[in-house]
N, C-alpha and C. Protein backbone atom coordinates (compact mmCIF):
# COMPACT_ATOMS: atom_id res chain seq x y z
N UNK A 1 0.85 -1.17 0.00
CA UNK A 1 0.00 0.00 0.00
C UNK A 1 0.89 1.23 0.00
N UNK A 2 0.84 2.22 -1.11
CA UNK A 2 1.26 3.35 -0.88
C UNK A 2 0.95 4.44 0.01
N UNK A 3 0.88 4.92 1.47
CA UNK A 3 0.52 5.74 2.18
C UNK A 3 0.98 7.05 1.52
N UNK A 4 1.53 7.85 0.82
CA UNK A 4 2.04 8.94 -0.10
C UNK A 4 0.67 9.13 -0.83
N UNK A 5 -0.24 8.24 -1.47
CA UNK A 5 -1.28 8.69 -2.16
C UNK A 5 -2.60 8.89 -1.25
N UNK A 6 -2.28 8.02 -0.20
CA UNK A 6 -3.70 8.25 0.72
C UNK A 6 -3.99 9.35 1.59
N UNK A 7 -5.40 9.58 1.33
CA UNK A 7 -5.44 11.44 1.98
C UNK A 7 -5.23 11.14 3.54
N UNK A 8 -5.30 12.13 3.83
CA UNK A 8 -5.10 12.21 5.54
C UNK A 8 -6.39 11.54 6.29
N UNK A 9 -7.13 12.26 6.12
CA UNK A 9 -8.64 10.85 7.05
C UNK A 9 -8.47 9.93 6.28
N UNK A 10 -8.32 9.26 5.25
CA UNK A 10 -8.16 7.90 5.34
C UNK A 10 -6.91 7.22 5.62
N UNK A 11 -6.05 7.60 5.81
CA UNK A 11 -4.29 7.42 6.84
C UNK A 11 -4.90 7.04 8.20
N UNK A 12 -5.81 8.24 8.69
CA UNK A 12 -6.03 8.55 10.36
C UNK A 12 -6.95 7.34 10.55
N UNK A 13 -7.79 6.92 9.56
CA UNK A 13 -8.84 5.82 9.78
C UNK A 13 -7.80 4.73 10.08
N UNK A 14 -7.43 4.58 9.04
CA UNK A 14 -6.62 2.82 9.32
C UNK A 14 -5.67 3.26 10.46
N UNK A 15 -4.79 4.07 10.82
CA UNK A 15 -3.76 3.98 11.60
C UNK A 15 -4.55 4.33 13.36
N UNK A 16 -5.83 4.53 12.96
CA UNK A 16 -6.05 4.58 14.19
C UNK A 16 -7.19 3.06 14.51
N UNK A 17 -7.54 2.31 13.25
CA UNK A 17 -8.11 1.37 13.66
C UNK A 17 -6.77 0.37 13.95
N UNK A 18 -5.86 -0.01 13.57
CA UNK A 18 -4.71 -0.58 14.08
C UNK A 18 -4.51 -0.54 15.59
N UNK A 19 -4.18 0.66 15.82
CA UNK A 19 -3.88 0.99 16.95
C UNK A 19 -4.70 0.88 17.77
N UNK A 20 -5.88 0.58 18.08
CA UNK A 20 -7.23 -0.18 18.75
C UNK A 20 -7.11 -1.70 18.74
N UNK A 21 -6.33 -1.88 17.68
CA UNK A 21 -6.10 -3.47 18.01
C UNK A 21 -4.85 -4.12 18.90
N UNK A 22 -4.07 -2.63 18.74
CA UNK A 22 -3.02 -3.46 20.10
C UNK A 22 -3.17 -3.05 21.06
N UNK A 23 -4.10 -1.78 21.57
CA UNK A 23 -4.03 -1.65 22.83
C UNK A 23 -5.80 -2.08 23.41
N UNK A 24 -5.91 -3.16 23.11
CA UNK A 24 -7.02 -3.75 23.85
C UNK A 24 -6.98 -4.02 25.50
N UNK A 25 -7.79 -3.63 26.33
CA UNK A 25 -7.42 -3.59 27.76
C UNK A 25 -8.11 -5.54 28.06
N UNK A 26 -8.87 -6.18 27.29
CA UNK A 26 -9.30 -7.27 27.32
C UNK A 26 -8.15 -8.33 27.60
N UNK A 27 -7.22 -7.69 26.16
CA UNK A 27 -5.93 -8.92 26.07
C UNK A 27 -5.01 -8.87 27.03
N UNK A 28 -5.09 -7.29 27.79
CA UNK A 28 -3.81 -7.42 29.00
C UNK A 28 -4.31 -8.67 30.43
N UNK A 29 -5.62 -7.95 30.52
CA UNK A 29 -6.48 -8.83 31.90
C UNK A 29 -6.44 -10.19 31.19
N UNK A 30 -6.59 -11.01 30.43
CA UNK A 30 -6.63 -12.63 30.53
C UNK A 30 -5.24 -12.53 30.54
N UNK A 31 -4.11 -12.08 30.21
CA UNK A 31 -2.91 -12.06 30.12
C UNK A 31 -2.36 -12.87 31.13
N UNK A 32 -2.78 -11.44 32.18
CA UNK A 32 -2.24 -11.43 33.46
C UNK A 32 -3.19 -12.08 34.58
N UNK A 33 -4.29 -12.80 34.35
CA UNK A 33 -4.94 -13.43 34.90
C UNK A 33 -4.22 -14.96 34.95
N UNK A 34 -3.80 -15.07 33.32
CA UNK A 34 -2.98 -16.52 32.94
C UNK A 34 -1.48 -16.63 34.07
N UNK A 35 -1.01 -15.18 34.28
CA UNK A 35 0.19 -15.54 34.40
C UNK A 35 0.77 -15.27 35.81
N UNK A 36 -0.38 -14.92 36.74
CA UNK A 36 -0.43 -14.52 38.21
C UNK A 36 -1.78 -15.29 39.14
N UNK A 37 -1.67 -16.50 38.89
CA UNK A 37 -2.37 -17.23 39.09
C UNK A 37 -2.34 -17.19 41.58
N UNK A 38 -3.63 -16.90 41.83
CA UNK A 38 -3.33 -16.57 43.77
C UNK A 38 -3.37 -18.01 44.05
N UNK A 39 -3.11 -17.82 45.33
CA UNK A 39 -2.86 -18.93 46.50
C UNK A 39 -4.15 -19.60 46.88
N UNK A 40 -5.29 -19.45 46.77
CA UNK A 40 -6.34 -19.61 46.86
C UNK A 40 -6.79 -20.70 45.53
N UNK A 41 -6.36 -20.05 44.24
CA UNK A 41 -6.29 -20.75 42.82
C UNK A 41 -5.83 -22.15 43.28
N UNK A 42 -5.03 -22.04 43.34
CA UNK A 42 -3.43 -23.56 44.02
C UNK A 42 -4.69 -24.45 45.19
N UNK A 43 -4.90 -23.55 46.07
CA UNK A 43 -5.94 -24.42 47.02
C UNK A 43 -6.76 -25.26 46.58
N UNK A 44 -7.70 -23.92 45.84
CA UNK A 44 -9.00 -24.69 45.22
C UNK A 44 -8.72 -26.28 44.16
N UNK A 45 -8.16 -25.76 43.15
CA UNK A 45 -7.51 -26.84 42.29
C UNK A 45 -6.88 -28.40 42.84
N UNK A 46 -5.96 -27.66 44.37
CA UNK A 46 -5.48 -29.23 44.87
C UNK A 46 -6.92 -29.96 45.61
N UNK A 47 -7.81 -29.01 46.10
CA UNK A 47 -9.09 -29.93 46.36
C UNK A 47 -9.86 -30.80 45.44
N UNK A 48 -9.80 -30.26 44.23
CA UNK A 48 -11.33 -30.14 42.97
C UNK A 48 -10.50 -30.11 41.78
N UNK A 49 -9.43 -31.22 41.67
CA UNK A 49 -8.49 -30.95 40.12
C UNK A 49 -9.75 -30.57 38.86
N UNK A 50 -11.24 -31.22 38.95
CA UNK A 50 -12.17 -31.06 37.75
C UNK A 50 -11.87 -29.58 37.40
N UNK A 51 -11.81 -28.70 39.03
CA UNK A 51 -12.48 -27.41 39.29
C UNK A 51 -11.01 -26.47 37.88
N UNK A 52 -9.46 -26.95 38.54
CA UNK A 52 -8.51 -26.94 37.48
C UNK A 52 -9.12 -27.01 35.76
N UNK A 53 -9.24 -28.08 35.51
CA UNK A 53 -9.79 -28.58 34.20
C UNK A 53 -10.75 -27.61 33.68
N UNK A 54 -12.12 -27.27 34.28
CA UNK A 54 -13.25 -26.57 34.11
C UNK A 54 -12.27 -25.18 33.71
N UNK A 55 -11.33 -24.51 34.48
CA UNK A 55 -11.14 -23.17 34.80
C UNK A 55 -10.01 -22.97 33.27
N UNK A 56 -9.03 -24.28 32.85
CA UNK A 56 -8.34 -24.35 32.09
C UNK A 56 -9.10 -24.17 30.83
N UNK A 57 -10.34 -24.85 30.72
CA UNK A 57 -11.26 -24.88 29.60
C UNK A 57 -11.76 -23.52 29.20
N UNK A 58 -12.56 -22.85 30.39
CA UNK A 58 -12.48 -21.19 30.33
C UNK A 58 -11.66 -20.24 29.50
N UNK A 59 -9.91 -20.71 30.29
CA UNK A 59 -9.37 -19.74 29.47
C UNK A 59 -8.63 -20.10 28.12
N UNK A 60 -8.85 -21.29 27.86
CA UNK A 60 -8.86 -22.10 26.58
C UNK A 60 -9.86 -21.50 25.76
N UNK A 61 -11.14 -21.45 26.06
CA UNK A 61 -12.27 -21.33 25.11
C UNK A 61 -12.11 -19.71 25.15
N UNK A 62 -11.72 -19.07 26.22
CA UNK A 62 -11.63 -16.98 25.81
C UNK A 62 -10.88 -17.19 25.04
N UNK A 63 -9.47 -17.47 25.10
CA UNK A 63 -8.04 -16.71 24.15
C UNK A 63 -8.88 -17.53 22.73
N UNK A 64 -9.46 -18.63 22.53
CA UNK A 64 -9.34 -18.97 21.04
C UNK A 64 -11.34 -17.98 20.85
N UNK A 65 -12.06 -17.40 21.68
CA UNK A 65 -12.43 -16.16 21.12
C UNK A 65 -11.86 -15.15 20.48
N UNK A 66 -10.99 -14.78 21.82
CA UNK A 66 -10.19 -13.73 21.64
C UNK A 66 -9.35 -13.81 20.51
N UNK A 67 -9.03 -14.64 19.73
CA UNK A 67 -7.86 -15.19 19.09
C UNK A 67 -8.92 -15.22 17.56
N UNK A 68 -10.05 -15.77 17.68
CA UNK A 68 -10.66 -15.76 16.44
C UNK A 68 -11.37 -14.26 16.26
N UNK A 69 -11.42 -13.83 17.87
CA UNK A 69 -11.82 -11.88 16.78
C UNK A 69 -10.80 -11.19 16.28
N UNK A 70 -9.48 -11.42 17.47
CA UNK A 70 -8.59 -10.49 16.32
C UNK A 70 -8.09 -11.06 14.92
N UNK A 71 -8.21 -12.65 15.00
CA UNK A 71 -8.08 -12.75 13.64
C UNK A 71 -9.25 -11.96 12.76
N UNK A 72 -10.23 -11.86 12.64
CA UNK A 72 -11.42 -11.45 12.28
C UNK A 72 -11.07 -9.83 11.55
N UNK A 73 -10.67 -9.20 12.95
CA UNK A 73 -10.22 -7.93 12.71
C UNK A 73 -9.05 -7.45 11.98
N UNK A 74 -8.24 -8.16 12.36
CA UNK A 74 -7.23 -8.32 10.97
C UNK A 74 -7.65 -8.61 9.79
N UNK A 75 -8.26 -9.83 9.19
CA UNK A 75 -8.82 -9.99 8.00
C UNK A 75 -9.65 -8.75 7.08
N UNK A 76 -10.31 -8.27 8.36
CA UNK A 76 -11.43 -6.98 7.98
C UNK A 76 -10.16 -5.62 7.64
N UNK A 77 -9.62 -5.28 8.65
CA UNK A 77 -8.19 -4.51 8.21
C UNK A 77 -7.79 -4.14 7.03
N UNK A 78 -6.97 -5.92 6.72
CA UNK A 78 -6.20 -6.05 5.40
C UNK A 78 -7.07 -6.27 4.41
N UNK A 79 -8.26 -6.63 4.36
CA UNK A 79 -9.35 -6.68 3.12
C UNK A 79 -9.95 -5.57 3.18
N UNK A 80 -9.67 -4.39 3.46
CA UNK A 80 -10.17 -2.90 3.32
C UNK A 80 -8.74 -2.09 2.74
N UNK A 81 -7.55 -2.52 3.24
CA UNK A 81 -6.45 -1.96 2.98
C UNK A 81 -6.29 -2.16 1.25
N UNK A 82 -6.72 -3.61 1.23
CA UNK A 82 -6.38 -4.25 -0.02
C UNK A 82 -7.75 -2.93 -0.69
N UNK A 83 -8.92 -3.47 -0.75
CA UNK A 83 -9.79 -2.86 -1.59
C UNK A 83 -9.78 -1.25 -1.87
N UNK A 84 -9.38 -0.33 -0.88
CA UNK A 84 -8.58 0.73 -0.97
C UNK A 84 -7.32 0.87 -2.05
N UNK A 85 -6.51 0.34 -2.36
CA UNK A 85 -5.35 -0.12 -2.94
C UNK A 85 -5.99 -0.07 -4.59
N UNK A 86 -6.91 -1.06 -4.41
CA UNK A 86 -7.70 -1.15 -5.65
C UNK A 86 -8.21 -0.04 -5.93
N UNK A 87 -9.13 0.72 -5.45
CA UNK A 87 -9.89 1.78 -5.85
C UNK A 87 -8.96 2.45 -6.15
N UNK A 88 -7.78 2.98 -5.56
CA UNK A 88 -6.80 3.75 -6.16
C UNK A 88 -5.91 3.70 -7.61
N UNK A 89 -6.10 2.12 -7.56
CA UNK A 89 -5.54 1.50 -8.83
C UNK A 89 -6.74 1.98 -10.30
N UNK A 90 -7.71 1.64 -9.61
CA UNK A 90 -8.98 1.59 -10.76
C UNK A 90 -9.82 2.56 -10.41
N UNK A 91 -9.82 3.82 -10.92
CA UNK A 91 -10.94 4.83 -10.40
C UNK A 91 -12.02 5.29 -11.52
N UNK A 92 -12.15 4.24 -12.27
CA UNK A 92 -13.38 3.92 -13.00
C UNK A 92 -14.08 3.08 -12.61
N UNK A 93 -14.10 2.50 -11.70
CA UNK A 93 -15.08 1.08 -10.74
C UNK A 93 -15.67 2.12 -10.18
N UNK A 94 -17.02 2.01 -9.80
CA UNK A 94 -17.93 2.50 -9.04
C UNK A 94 -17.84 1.89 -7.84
N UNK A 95 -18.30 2.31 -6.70
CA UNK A 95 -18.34 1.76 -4.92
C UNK A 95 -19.78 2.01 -4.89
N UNK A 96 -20.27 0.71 -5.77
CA UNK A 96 -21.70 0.52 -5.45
C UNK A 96 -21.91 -1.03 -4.50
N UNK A 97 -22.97 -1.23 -4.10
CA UNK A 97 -23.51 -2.46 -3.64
C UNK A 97 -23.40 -4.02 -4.40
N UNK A 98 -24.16 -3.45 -5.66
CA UNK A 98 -23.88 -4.27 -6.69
C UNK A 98 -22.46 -4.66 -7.21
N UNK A 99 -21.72 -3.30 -7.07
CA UNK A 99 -20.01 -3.92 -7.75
C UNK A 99 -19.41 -4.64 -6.74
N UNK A 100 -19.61 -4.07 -5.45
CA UNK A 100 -18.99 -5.16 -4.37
C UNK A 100 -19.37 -6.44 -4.52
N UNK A 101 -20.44 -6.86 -4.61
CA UNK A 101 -21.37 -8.31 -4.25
C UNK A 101 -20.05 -9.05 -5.55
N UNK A 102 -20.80 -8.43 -6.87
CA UNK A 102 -20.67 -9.51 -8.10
C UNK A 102 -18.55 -9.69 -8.14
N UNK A 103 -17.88 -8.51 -7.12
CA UNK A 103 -16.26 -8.50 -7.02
C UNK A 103 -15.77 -9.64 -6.05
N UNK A 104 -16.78 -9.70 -4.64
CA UNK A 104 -16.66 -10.37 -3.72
C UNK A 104 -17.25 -11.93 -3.97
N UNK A 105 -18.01 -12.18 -4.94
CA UNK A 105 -18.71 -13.24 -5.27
C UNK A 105 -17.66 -13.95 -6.51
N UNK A 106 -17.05 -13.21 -7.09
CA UNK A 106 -16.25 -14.12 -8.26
C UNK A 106 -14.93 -14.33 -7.62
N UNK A 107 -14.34 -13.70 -6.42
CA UNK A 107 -13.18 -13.80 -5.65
C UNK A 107 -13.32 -15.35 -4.47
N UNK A 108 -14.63 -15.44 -4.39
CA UNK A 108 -14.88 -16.23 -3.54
C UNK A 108 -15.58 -17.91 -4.25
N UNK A 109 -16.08 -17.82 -5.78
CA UNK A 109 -16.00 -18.43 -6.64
C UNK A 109 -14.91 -19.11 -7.61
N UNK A 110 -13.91 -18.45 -7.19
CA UNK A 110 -12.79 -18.89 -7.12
C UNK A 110 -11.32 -19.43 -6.23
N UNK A 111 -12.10 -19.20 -5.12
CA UNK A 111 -11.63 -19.92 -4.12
C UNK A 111 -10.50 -18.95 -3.96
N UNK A 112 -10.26 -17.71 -3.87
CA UNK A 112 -8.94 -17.04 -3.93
C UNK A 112 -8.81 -15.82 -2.61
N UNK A 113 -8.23 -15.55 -2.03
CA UNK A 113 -8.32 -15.11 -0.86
C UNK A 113 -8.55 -13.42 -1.13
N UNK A 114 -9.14 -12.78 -0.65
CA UNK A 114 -9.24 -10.87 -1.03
C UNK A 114 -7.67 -10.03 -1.35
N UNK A 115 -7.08 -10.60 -2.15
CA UNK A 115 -5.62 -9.76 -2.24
C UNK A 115 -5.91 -8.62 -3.40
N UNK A 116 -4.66 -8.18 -3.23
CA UNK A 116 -5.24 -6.87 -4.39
C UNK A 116 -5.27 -7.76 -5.56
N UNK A 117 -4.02 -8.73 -5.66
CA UNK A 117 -3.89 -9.02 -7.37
C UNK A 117 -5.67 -9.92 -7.35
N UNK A 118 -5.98 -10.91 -6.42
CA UNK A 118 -6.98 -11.32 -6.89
C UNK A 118 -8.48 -10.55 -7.29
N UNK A 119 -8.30 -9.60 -6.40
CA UNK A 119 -9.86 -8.70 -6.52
C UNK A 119 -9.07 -7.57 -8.05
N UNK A 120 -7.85 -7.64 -8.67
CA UNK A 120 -7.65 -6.70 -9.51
C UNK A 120 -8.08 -8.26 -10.75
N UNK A 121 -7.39 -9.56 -10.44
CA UNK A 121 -8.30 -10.19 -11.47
C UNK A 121 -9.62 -10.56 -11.60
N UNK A 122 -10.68 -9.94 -10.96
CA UNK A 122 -12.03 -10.09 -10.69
C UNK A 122 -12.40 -8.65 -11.50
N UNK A 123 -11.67 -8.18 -11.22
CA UNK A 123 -11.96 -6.34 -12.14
C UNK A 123 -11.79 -6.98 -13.79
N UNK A 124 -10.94 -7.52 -13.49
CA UNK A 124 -10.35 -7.41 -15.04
C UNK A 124 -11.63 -8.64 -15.85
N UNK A 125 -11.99 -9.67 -14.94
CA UNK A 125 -12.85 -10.59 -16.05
C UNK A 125 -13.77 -10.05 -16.38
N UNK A 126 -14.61 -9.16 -14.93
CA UNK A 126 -15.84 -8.63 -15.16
C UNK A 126 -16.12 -7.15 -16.16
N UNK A 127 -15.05 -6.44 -15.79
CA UNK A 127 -15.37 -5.35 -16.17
C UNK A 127 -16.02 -5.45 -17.40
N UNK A 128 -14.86 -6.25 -19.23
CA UNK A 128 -15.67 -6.46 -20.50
C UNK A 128 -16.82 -7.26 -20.20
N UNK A 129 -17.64 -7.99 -19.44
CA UNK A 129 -19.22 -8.60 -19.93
C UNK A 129 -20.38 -7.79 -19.50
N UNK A 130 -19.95 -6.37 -18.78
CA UNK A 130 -20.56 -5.02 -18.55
C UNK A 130 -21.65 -5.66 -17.13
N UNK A 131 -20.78 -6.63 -16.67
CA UNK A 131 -21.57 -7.13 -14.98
C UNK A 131 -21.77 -5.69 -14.08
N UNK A 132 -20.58 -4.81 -14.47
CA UNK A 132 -19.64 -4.27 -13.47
C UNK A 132 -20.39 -2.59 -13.95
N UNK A 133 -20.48 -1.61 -13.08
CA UNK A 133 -20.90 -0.36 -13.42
C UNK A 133 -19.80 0.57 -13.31
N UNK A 134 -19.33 1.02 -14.25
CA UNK A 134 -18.39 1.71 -14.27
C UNK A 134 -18.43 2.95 -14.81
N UNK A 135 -17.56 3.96 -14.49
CA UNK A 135 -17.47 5.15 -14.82
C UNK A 135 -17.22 5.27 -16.78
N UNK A 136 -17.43 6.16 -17.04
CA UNK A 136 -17.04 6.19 -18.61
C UNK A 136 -15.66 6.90 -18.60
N UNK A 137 -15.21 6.23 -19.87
CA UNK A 137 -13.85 6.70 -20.08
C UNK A 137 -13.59 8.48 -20.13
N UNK A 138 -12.83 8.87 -19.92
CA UNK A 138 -12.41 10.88 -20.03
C UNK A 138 -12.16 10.47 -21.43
N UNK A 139 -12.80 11.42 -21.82
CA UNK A 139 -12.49 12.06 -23.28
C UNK A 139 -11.50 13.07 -23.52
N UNK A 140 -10.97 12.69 -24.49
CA UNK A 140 -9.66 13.15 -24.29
C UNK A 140 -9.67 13.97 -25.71
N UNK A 141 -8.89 15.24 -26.07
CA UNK A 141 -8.86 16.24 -26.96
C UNK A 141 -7.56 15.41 -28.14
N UNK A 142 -8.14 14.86 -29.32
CA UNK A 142 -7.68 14.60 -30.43
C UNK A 142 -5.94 14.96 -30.78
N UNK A 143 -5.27 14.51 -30.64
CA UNK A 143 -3.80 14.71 -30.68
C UNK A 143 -3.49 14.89 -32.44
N UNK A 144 -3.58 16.44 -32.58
CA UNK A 144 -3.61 16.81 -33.91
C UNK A 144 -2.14 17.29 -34.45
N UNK A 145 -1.86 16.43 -35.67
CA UNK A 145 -0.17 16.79 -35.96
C UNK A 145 -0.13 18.20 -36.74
N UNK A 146 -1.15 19.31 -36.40
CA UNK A 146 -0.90 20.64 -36.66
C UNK A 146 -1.05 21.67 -35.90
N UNK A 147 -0.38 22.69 -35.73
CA UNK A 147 -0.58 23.65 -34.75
C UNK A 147 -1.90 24.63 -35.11
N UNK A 148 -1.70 25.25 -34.57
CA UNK A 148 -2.79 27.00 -35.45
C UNK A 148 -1.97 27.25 -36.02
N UNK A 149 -0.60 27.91 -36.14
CA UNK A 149 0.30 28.47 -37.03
C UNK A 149 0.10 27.86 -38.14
N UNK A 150 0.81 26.29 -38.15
CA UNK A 150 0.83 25.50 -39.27
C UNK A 150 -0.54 26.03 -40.26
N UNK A 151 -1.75 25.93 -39.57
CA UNK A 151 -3.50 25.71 -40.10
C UNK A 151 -3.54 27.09 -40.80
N UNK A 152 -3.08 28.17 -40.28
CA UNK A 152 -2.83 29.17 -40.53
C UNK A 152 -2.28 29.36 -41.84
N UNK A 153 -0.97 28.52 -42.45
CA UNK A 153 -0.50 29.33 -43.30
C UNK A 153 -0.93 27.81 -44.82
N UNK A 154 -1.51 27.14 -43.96
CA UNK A 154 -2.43 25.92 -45.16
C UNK A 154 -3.55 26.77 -46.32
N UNK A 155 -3.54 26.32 -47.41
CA UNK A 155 -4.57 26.87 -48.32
C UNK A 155 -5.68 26.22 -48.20
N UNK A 156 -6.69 26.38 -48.38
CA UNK A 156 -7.98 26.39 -48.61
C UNK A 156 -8.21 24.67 -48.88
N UNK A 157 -7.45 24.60 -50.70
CA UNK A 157 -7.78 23.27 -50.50
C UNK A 157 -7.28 21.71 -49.16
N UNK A 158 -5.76 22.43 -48.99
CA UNK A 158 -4.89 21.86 -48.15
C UNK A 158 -5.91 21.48 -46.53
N UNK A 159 -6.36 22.59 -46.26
CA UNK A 159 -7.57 22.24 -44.91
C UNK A 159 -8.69 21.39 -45.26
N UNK A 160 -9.40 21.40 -46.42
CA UNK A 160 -10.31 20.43 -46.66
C UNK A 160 -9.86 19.14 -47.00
N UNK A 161 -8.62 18.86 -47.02
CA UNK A 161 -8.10 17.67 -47.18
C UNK A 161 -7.83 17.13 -45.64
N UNK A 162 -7.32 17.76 -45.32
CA UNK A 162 -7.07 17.41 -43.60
C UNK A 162 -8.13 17.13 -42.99
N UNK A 163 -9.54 17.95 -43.61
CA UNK A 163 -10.73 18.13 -42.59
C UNK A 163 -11.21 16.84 -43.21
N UNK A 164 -11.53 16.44 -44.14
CA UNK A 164 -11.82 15.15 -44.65
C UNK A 164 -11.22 13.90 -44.08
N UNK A 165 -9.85 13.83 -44.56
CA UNK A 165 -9.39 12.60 -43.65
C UNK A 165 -9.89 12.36 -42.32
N UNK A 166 -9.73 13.57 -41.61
CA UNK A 166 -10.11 13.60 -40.07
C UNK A 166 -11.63 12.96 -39.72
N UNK A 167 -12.47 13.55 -40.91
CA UNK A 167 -13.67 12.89 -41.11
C UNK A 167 -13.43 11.54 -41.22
N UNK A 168 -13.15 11.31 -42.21
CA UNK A 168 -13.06 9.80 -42.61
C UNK A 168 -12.59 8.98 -41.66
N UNK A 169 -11.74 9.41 -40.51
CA UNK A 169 -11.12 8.38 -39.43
C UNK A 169 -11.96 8.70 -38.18
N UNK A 170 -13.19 9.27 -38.04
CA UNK A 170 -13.65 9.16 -37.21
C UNK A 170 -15.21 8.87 -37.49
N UNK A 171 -15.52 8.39 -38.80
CA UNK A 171 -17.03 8.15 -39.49
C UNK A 171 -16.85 6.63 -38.47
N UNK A 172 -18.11 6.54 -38.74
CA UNK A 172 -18.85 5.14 -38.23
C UNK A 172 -19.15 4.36 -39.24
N UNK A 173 -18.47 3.20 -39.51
CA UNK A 173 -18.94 2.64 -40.88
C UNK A 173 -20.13 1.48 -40.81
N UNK A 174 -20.99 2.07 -41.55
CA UNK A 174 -22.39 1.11 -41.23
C UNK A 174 -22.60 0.51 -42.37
N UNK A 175 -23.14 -0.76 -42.47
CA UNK A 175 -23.78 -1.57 -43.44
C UNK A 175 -24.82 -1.30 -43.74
N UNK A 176 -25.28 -1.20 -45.49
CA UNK A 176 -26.59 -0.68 -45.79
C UNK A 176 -27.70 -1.76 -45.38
N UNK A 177 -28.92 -1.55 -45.32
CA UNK A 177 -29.90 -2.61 -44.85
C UNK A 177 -29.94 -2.86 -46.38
N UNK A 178 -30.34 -4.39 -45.78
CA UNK A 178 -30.79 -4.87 -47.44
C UNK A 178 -32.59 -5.11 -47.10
């Protein structure tokens, strides 16, 4: 990801959703719950080893919560970082409902994980079968091999020759009906 092209609120978005993910006050307390275990803990356990087992299961079953949201949140992260990346790449894709679904549906029809190159080859199949809603191309001003000066010092017939060709390479050639 190039951060040089990304505006400032969207820098401040991601760098501040990051930074919510390491300073979670959740992950310090099981931390230090795991690793300062009281005298009372030791008691109970040498009475009721189940009571051990039960309490081990607890913090077995939090951390692999805990463990499957921040994976979660990561995934969500880097599959926004990525699709960002893209939009920057392609700013003729529309950020409609519809372009997401049919981008996220052929990425996932292909069994391929949200990377840029894969969601940039999901751009690329869909865009020609017109699935995809896209912006229209900029029109762009005709790259003419004469100046005004040049046009300027052309004769009469010399411009209608130019103006013709120019015609001729930009006619639409249609078939007569039979």
């Amino acid at each position: 990801m190039n951060f040089d092209d990304m505006s400032d609120a969207d820098f401040f978005k991601l760098e501040s959703k990051y930074q919510a993910t390491l300073a979670d006050p959740r992950r310090e307390a099981i931390a230090q719950a795991q690793l300062n275990p009281t005298d009372t803990d030791f008691e109970q356990y040498a009475a009721d080893p189940s009571a051990f087992e039960q309490e081990t299961e607890l913090q077995r079953s939090g951390f692999q919560t805990e463990y499957e949201k921040q994976m979660a949140e990561e995934y969500e992260r880097v599959t926004a970082a990525n699709a960002f990346e893209f939009l920057r790449r392609n700013p003729r894709f529309k950020q409609t409902p519809e372009n997401g679904h049919n981008m996220e549906t052929w990425v996932k029809q292909h069994g391929l994980p949200p990377t840029i190159e894969s969601i940039q080859a999901a751009y690329e199949a869909l865009a020609p079968t017109g699935i995809l809603e896209l912006t229209p191309e900029p029109i762009t001003a005709p790259n003419l091999p004469y100046t005004e000066r040049d046009l300027d010092n052309l004769s009469l017939a010399e411009l209608e020759d130019i103006a013709n060709a120019e015609a001729a390479r930009n006619a639409i050639v249609t078939r007569p009906r039979r």
